[in-house]
PDB file of N, CA and C in Angstrom:
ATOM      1  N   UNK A   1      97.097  81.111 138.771  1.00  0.00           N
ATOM      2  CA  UNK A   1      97.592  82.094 137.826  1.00  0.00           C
ATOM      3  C   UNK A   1      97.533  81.532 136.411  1.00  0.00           C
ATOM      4  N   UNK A   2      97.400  82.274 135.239  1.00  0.00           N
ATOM      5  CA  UNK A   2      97.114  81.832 134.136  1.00  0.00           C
ATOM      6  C   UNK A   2      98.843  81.987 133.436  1.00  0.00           C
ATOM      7  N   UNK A   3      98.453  81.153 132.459  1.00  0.00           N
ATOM      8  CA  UNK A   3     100.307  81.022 131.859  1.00  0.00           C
ATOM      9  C   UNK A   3     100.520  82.234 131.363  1.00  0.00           C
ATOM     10  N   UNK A   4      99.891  83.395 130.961  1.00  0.00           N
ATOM     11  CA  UNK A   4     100.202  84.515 130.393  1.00  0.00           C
ATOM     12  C   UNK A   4     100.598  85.705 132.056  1.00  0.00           C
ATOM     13  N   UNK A   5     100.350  85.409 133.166  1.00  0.00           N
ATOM     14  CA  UNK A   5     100.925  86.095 133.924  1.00  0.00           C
ATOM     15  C   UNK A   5     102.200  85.274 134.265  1.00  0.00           C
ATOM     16  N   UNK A   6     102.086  84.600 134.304  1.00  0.00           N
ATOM     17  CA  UNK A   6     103.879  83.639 134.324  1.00  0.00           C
ATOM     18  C   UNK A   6     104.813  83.997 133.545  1.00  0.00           C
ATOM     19  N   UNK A   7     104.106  83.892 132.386  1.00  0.00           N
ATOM     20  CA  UNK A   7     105.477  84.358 131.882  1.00  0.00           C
ATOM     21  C   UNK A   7     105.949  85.899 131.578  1.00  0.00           C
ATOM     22  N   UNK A   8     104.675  86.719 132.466  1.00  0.00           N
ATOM     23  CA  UNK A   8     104.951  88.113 132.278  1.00  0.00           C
ATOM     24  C   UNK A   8     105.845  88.147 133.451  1.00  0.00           C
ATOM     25  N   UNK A   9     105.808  87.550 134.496  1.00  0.00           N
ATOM     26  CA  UNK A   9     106.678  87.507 135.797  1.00  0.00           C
ATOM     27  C   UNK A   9     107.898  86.696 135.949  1.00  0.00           C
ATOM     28  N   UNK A  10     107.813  85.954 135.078  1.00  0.00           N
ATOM     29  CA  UNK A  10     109.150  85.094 134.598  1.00  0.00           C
ATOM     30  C   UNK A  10     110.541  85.691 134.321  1.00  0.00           C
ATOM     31  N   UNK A  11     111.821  86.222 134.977  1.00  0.00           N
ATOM     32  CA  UNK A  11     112.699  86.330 134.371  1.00  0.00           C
ATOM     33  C   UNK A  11     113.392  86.020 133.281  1.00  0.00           C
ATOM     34  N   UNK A  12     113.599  86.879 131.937  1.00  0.00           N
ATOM     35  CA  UNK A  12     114.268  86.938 130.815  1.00  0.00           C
ATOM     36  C   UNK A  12     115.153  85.470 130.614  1.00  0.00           C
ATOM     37  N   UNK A  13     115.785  84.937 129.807  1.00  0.00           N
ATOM     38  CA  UNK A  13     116.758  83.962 129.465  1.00  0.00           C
ATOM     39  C   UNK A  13     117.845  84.749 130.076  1.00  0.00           C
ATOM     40  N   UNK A  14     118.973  84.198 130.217  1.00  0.00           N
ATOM     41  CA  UNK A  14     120.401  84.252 129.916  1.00  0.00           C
ATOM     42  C   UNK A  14     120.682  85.902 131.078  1.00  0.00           C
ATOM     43  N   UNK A  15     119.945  86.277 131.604  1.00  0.00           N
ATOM     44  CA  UNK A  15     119.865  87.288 132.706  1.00  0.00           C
ATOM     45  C   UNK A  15     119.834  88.777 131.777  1.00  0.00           C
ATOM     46  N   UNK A  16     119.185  88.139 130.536  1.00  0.00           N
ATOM     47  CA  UNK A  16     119.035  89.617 129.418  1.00  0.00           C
ATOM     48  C   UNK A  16     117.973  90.797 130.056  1.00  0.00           C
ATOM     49  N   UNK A  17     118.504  92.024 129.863  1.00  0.00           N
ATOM     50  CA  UNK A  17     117.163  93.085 130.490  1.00  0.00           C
ATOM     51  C   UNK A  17     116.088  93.015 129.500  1.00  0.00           C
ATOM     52  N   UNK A  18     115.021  93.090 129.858  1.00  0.00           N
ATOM     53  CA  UNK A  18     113.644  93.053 128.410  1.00  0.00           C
ATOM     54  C   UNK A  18     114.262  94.502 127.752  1.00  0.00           C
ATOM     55  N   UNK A  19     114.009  95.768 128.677  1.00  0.00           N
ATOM     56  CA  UNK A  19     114.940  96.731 128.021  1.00  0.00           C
ATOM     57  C   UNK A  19     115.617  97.371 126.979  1.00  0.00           C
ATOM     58  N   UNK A  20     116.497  96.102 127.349  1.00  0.00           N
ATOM     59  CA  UNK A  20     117.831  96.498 126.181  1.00  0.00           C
ATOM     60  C   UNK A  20     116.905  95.794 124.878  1.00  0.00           C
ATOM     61  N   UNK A  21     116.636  94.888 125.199  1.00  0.00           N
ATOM     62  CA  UNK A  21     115.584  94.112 123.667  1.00  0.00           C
ATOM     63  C   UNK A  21     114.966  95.391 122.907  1.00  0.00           C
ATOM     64  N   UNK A  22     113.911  96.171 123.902  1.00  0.00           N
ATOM     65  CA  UNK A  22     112.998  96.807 123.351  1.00  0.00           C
ATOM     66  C   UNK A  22     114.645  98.566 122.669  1.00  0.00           C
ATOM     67  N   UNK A  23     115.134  98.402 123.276  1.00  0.00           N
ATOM     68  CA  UNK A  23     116.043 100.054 122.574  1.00  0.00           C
ATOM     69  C   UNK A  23     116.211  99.525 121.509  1.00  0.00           C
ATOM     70  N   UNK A  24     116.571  98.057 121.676  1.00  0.00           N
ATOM     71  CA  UNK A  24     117.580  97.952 120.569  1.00  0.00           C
ATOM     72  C   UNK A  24     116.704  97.384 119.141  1.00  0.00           C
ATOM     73  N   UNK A  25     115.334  97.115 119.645  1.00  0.00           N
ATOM     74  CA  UNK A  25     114.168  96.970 118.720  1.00  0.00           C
ATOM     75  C   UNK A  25     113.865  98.430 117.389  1.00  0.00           C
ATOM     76  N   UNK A  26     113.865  99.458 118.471  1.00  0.00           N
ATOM     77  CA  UNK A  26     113.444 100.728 118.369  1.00  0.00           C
ATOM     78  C   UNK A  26     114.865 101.456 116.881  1.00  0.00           C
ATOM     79  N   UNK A  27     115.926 100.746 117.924  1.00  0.00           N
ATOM     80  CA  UNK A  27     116.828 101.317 116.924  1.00  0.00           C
ATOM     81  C   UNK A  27     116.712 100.717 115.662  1.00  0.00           C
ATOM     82  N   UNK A  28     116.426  99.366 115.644  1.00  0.00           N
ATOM     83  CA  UNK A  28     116.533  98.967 114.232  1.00  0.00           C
ATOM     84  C   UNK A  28     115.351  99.450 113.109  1.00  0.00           C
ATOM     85  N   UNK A  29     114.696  99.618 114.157  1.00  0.00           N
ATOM     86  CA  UNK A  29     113.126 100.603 113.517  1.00  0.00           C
ATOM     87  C   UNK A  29     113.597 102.055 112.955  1.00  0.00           C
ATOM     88  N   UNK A  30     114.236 102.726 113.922  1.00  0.00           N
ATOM     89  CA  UNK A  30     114.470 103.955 113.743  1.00  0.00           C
ATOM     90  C   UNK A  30     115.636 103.908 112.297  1.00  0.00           C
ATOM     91  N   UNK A  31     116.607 103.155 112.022  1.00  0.00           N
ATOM     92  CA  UNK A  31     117.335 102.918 110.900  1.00  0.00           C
ATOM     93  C   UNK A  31     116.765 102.566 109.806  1.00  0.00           C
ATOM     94  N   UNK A  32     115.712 101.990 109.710  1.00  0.00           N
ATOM     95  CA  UNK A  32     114.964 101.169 108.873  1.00  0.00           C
ATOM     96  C   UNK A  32     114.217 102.587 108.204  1.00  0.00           C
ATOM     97  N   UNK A  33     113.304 103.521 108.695  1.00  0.00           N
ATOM     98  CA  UNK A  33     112.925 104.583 108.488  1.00  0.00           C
ATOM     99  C   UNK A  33     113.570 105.511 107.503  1.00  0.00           C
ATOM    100  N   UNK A  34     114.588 105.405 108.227  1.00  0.00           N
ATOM    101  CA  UNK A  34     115.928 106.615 107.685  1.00  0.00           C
ATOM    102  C   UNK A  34     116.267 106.548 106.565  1.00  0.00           C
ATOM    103  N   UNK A  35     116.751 105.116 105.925  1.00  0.00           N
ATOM    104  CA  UNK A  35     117.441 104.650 105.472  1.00  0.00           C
ATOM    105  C   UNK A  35     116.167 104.536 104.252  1.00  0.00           C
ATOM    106  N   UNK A  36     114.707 104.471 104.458  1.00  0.00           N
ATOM    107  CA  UNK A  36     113.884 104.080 103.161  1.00  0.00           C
ATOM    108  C   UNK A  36     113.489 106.388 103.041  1.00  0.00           C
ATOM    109  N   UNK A  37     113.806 106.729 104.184  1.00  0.00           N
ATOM    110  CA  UNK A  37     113.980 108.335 103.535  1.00  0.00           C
ATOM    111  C   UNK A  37     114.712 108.809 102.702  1.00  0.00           C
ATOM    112  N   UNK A  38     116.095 108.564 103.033  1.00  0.00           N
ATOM    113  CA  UNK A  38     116.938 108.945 102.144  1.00  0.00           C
ATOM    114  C   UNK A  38     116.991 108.430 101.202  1.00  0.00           C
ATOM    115  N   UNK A  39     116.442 107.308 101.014  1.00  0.00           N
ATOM    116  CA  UNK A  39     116.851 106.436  99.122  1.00  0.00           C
ATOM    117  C   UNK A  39     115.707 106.459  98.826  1.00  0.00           C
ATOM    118  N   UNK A  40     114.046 106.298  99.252  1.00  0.00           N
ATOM    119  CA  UNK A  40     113.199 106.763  98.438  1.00  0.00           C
ATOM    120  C   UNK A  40     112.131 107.887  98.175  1.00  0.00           C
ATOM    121  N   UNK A  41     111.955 108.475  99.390  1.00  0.00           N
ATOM    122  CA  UNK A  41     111.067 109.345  99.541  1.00  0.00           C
ATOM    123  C   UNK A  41     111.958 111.194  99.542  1.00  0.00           C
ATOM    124  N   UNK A  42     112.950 111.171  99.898  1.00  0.00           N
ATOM    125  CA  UNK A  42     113.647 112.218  99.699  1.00  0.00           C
ATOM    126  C   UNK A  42     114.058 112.595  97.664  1.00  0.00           C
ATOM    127  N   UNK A  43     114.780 111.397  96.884  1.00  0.00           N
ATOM    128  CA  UNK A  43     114.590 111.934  95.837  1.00  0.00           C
ATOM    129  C   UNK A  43     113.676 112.184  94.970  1.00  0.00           C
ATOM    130  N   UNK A  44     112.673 111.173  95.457  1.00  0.00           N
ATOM    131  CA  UNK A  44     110.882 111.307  94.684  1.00  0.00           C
ATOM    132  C   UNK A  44     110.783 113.401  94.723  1.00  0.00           C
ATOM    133  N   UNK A  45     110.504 113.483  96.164  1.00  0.00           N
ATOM    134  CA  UNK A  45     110.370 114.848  96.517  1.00  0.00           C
ATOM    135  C   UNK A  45     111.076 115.938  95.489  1.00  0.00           C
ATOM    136  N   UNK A  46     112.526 115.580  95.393  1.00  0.00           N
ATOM    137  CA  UNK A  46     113.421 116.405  94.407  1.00  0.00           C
ATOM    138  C   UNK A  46     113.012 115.990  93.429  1.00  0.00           C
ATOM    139  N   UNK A  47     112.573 115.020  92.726  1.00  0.00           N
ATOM    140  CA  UNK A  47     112.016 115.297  91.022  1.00  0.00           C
ATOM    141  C   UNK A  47     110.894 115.786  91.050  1.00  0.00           C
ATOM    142  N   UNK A  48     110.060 115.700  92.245  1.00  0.00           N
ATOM    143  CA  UNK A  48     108.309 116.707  91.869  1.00  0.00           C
ATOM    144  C   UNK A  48     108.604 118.115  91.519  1.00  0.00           C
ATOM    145  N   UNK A  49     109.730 118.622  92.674  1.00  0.00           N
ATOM    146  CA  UNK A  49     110.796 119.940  92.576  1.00  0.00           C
ATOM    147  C   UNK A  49     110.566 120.377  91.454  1.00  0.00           C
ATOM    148  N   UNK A  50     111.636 119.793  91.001  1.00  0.00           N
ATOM    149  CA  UNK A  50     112.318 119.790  89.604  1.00  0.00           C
ATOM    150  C   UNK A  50     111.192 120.031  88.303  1.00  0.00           C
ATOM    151  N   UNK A  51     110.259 118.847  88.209  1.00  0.00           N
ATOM    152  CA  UNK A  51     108.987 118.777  87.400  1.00  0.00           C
ATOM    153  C   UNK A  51     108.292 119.957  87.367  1.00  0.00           C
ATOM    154  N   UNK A  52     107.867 120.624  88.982  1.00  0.00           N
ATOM    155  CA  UNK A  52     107.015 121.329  88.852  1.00  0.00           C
ATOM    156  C   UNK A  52     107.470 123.147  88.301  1.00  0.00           C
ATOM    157  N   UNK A  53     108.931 122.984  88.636  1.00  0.00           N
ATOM    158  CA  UNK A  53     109.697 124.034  88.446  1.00  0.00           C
ATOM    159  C   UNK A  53     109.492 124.369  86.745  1.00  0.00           C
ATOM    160  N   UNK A  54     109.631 123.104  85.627  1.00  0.00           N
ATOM    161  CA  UNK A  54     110.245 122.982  84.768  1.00  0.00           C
ATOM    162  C   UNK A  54     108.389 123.229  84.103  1.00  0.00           C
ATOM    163  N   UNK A  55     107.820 122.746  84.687  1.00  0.00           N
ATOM    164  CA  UNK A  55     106.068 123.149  84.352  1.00  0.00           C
ATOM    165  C   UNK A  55     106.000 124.828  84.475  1.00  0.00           C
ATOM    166  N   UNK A  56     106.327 125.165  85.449  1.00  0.00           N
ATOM    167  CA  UNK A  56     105.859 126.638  85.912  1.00  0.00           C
ATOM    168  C   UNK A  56     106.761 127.466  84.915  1.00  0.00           C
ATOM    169  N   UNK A  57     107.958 127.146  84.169  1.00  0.00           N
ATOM    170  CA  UNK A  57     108.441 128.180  83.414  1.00  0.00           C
ATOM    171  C   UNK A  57     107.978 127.357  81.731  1.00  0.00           C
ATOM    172  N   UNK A  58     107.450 126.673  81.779  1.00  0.00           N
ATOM    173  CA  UNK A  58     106.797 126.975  80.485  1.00  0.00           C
ATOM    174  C   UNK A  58     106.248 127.818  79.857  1.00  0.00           C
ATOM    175  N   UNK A  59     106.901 128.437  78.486  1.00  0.00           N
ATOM    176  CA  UNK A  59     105.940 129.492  77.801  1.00  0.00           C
ATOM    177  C   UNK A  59     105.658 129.562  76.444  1.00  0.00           C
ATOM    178  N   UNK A  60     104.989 130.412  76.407  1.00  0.00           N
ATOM    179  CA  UNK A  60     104.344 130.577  74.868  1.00  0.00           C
ATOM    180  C   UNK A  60     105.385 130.559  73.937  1.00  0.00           C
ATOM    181  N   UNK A  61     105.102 129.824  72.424  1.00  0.00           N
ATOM    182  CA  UNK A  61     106.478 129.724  71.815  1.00  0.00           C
ATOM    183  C   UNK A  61     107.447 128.237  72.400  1.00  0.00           C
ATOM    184  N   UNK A  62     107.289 127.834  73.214  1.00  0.00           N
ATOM    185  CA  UNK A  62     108.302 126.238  73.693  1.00  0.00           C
ATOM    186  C   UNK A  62     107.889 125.029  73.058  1.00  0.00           C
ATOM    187  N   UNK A  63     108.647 124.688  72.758  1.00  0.00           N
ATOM    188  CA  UNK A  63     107.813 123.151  72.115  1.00  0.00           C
ATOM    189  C   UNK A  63     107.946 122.164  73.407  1.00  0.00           C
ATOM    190  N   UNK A  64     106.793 120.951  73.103  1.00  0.00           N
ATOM    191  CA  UNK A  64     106.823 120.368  74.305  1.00  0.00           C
ATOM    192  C   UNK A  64     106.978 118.880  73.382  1.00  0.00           C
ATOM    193  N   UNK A  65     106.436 118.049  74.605  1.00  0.00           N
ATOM    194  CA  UNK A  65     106.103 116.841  73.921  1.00  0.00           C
ATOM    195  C   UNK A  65     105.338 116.079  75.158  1.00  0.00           C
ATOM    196  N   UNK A  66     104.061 116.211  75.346  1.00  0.00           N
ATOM    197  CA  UNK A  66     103.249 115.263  76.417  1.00  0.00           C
ATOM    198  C   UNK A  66     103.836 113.710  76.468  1.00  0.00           C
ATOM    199  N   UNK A  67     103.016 113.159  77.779  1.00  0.00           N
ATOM    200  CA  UNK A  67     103.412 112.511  78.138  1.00  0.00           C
ATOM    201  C   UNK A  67     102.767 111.348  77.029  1.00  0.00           C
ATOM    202  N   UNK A  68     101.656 111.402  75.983  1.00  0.00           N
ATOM    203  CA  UNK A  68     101.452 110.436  74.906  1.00  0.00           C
ATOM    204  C   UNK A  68     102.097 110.782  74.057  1.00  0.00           C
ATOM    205  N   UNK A  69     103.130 111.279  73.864  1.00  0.00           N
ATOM    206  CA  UNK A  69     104.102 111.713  72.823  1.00  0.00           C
ATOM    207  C   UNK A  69     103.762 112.391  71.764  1.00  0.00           C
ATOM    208  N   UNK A  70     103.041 113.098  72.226  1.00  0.00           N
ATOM    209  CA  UNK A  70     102.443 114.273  70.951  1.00  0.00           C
ATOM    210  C   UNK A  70     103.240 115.405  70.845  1.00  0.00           C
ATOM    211  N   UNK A  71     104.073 115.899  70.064  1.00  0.00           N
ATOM    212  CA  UNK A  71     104.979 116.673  69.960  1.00  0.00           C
ATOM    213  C   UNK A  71     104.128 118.337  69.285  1.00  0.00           C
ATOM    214  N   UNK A  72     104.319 119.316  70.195  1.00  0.00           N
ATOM    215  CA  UNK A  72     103.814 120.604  69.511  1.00  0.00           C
ATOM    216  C   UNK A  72     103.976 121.958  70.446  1.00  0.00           C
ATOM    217  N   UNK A  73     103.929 122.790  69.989  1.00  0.00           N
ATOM    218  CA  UNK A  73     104.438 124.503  70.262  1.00  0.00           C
ATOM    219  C   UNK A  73     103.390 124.930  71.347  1.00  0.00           C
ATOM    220  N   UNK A  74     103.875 125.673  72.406  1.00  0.00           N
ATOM    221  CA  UNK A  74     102.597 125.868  72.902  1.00  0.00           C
ATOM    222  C   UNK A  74     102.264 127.029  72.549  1.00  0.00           C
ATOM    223  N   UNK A  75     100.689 127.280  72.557  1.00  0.00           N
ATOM    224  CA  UNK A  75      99.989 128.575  71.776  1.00  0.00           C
ATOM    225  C   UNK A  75      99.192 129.789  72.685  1.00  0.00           C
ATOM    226  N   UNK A  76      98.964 128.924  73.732  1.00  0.00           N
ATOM    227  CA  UNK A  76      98.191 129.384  74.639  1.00  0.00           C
ATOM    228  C   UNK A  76      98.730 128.544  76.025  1.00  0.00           C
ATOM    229  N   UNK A  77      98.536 129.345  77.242  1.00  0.00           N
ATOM    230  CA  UNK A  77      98.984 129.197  78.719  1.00  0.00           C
ATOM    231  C   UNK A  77      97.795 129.062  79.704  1.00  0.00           C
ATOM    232  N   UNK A  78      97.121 128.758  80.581  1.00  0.00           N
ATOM    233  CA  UNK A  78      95.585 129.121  81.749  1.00  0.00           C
ATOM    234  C   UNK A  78      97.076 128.577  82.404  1.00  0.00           C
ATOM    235  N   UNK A  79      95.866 128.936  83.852  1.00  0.00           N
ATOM    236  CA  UNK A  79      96.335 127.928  85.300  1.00  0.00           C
ATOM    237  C   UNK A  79      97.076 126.857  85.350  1.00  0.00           C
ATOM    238  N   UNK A  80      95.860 125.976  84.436  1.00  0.00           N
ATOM    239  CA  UNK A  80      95.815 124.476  84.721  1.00  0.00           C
ATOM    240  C   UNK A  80      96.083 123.781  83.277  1.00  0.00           C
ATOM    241  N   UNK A  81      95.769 124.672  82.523  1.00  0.00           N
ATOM    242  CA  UNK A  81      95.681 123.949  80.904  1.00  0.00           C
ATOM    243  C   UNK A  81      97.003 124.585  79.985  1.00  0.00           C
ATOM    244  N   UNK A  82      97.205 123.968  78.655  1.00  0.00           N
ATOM    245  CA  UNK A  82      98.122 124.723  77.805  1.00  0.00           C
ATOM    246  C   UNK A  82      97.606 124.388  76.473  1.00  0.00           C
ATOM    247  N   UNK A  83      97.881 125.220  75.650  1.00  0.00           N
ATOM    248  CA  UNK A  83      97.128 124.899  74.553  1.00  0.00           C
ATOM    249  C   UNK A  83      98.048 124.633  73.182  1.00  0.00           C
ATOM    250  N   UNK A  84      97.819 123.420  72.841  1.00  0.00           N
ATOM    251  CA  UNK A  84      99.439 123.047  71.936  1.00  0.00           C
ATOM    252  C   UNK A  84      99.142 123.326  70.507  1.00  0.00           C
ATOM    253  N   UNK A  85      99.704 123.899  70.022  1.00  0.00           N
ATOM    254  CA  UNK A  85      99.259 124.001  67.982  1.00  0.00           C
ATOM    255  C   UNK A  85     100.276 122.647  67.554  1.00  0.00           C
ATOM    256  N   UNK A  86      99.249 121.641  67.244  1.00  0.00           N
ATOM    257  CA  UNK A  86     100.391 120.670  66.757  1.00  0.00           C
ATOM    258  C   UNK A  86     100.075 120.233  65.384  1.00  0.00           C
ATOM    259  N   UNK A  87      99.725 121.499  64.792  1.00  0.00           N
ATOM    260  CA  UNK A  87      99.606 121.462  62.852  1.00  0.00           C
ATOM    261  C   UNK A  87      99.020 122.779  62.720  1.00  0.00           C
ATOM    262  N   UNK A  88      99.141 123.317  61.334  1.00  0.00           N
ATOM    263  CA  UNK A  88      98.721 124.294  60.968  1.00  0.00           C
ATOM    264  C   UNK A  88      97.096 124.250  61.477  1.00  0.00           C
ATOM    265  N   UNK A  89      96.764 125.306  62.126  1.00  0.00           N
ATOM    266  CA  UNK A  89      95.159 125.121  62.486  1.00  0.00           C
ATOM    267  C   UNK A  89      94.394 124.555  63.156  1.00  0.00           C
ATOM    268  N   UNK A  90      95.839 123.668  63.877  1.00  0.00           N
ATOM    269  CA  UNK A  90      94.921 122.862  64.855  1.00  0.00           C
ATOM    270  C   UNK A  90      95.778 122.726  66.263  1.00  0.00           C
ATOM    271  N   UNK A  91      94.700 122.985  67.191  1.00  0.00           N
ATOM    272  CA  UNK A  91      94.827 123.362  68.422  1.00  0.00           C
ATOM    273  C   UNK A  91      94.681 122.513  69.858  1.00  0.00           C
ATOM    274  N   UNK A  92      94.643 121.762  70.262  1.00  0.00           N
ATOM    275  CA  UNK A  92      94.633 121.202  71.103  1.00  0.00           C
ATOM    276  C   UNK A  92      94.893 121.908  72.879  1.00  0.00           C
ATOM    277  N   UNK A  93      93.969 121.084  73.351  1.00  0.00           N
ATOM    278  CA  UNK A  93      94.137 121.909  75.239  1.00  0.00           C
ATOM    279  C   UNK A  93      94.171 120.574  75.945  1.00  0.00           C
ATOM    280  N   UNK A  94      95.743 120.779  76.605  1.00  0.00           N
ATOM    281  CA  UNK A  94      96.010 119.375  77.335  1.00  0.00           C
ATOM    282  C   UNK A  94      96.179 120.188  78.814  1.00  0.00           C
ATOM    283  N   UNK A  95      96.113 119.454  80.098  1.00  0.00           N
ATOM    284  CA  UNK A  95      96.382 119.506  81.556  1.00  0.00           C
ATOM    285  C   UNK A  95      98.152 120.018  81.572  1.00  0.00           C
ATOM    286  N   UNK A  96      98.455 120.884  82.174  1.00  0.00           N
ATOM    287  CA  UNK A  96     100.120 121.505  82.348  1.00  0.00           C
ATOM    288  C   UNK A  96     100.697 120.045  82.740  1.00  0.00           C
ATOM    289  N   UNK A  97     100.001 118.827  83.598  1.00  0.00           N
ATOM    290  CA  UNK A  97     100.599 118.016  84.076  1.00  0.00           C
ATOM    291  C   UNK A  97     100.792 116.952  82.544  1.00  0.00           C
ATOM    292  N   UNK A  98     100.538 117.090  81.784  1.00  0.00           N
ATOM    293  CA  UNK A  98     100.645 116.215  80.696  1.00  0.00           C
ATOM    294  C   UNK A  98     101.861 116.575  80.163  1.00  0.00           C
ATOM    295  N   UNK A  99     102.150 117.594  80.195  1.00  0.00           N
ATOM    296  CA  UNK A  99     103.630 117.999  79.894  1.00  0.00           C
ATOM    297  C   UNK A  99     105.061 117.105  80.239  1.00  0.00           C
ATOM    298  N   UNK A 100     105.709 116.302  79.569  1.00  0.00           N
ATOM    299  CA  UNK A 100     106.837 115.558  80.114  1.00  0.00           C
ATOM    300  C   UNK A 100     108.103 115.951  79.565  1.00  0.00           C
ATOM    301  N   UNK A 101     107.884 117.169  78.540  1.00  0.00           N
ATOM    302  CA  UNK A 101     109.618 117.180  78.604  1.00  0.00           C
ATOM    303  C   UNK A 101     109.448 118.763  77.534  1.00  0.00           C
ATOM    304  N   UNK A 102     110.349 119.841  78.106  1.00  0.00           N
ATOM    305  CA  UNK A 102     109.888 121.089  77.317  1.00  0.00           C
ATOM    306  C   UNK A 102     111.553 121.052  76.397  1.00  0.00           C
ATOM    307  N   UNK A 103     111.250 121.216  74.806  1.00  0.00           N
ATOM    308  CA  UNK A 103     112.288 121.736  74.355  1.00  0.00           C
ATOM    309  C   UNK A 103     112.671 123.015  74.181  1.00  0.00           C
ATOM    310  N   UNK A 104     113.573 123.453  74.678  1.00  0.00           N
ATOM    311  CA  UNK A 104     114.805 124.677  74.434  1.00  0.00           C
ATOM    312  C   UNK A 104     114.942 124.905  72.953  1.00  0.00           C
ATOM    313  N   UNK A 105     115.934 126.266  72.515  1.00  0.00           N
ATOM    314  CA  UNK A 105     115.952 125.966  71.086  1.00  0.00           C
ATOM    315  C   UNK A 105     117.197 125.648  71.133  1.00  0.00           C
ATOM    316  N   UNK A 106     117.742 124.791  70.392  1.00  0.00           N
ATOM    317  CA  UNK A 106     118.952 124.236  69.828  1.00  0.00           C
ATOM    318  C   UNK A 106     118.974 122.401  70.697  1.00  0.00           C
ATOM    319  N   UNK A 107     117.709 122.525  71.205  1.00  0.00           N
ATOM    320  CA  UNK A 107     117.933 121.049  71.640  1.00  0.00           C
ATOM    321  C   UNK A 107     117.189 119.956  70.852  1.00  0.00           C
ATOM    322  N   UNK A 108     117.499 118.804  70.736  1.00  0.00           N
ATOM    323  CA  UNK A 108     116.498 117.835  70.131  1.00  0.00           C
ATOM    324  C   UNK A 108     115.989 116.676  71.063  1.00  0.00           C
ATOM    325  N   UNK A 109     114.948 115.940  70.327  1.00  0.00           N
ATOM    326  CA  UNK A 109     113.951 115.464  71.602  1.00  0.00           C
ATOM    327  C   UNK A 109     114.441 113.959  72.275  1.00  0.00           C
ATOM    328  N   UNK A 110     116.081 114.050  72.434  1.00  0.00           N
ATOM    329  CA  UNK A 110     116.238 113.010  73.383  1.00  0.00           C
ATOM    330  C   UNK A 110     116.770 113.493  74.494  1.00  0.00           C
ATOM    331  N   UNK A 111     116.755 115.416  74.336  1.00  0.00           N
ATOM    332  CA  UNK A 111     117.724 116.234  75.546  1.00  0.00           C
ATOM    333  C   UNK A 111     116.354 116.752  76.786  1.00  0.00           C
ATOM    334  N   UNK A 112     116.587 116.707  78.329  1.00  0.00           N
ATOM    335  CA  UNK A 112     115.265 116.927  78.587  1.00  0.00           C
ATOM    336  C   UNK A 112     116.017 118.576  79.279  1.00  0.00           C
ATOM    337  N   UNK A 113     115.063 119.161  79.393  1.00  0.00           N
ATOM    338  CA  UNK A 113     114.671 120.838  79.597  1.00  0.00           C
ATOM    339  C   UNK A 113     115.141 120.677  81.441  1.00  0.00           C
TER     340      UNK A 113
END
């Protein structure tokens, strides 16, 4: 017999069930899971929420401020794009996702939307 069937036929130490090893393996697995759900992947989820919510009611007339800190009004709305007037006459078309923080009126730009 080779040493790897020996010690598959070998009784446990200390009269332990292999068993209980493997539940109690499983459980610490199964906690381990849980525990990186609830603290990281569950609130990630609630700020995409939140983000995408705060994207979708953007409108014409809001001031924004992208995520390179270009501060300006939006002028125009598409799908996918928004189109910012950030000076007299000049127009710019950034991605909706470039958007990082929409101002309200009466707010200033350290309050986020």
């Amino acid at each position: 017999m080779t040493q790897f069937a020996m010690i598959l036929m070998s009784q446990p130490q200390g009269g332990q069930n292999p068993t209980d090893s493997l539940i109690s393996t499983l459980i610490m697995f199964a906690l381990i899971i849980g525990i990186f759900y609830f603290m990281i992947l569950r609130p990630q989820q609630k700020r995409q929420k939140e983000r995408q919510k705060m994207l979708d009611q953007v409108k014409k007339g809001d001031k924004v401020v992208t995520a390179g800190g270009l501060h300006g009004t939006v002028a125009g709305i598409d799908e996918k794009t928004i189109l910012l007037q950030v000076a007299d006459n000049v127009k710019m078309k950034f991605d909706r996702s470039a958007v990082s923080v929409v101002l309200r009126e009466g707010e200033t730009t350290g309050e986020k939307a």
